[in-house]
Protein backbone atom coordinates (compact mmCIF):
# COMPACT_ATOMS: atom_id res chain seq x y z
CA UNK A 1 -25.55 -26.64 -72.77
CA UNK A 2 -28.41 -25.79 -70.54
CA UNK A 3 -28.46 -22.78 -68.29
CA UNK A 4 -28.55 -23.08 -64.46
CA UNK A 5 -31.84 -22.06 -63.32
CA UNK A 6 -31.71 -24.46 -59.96
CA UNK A 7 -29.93 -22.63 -56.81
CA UNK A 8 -28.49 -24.40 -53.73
CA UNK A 9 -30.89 -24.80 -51.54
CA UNK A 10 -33.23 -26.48 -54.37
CA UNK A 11 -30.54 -28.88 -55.48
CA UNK A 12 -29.86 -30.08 -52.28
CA UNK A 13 -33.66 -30.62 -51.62
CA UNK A 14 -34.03 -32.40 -54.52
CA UNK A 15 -31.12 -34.58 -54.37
CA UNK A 16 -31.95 -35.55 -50.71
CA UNK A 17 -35.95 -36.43 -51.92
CA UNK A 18 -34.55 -37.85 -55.40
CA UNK A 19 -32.70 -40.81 -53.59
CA UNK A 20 -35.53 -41.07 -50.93
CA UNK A 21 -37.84 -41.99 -53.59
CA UNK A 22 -34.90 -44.35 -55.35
CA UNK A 23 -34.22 -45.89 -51.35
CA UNK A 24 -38.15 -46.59 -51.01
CA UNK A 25 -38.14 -48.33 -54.27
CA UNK A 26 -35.06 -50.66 -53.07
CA UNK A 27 -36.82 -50.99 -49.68
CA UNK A 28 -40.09 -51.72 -51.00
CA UNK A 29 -40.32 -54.82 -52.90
CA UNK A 30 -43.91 -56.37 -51.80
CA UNK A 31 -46.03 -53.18 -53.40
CA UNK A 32 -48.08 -53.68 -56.55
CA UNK A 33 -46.86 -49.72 -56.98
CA UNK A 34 -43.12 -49.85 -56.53
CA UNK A 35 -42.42 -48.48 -59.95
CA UNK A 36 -43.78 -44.74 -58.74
CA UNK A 37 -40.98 -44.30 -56.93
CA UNK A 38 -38.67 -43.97 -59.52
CA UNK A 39 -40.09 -41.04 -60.27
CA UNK A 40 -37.29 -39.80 -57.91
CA UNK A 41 -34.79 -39.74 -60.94
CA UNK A 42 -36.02 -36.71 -62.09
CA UNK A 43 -35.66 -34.83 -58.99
CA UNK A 44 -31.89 -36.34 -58.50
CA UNK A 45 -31.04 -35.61 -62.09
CA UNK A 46 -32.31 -32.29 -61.98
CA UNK A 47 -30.80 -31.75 -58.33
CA UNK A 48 -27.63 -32.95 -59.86
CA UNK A 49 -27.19 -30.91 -62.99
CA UNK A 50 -28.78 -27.67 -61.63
CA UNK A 51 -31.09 -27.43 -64.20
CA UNK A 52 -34.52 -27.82 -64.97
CA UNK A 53 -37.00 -27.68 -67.58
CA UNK A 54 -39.93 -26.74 -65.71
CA UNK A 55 -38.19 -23.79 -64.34
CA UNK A 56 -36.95 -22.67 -68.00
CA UNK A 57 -40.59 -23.25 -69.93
CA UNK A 58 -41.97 -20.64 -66.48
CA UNK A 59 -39.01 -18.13 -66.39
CA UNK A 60 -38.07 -19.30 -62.81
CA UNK A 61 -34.90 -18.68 -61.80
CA UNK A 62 -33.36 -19.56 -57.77
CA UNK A 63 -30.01 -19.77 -59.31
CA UNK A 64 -28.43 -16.75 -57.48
CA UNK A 65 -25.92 -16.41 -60.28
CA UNK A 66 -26.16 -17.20 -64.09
């Protein structure tokens, strides 16, 4: 369906931050602002698949092969 474009390195770096941000919004529950983190789904989505839409709509490519 989509194309890799993510390599190894940048999945697991996104995976690891993705469910940082997801642990500080479980670990967080007095802050006004605790929604934000779940901005870490894209990251672990993205980590997880191996693709990424921001990297296809700029032509980057760390995906060693395709």
């Amino acid at each position: 369906m989509f194309t890799k474009n993510v390599g190894t390195i940048d999945r697991v770096l996104r995976v690891v931050v993705g469910l940082a941000l997801l642990a500080g919004f479980f670990l967080n529950d007095a802050s006004a602002w605790r929604w934000l983190y779940l901005i870490g789904i894209i990251p672990l989505v993205t980590g997880l698949l191996g693709t990424c839409g921001v990297y296809s709509l700029f032509g980057i490519n760390t995906c060693k092969t395709r």
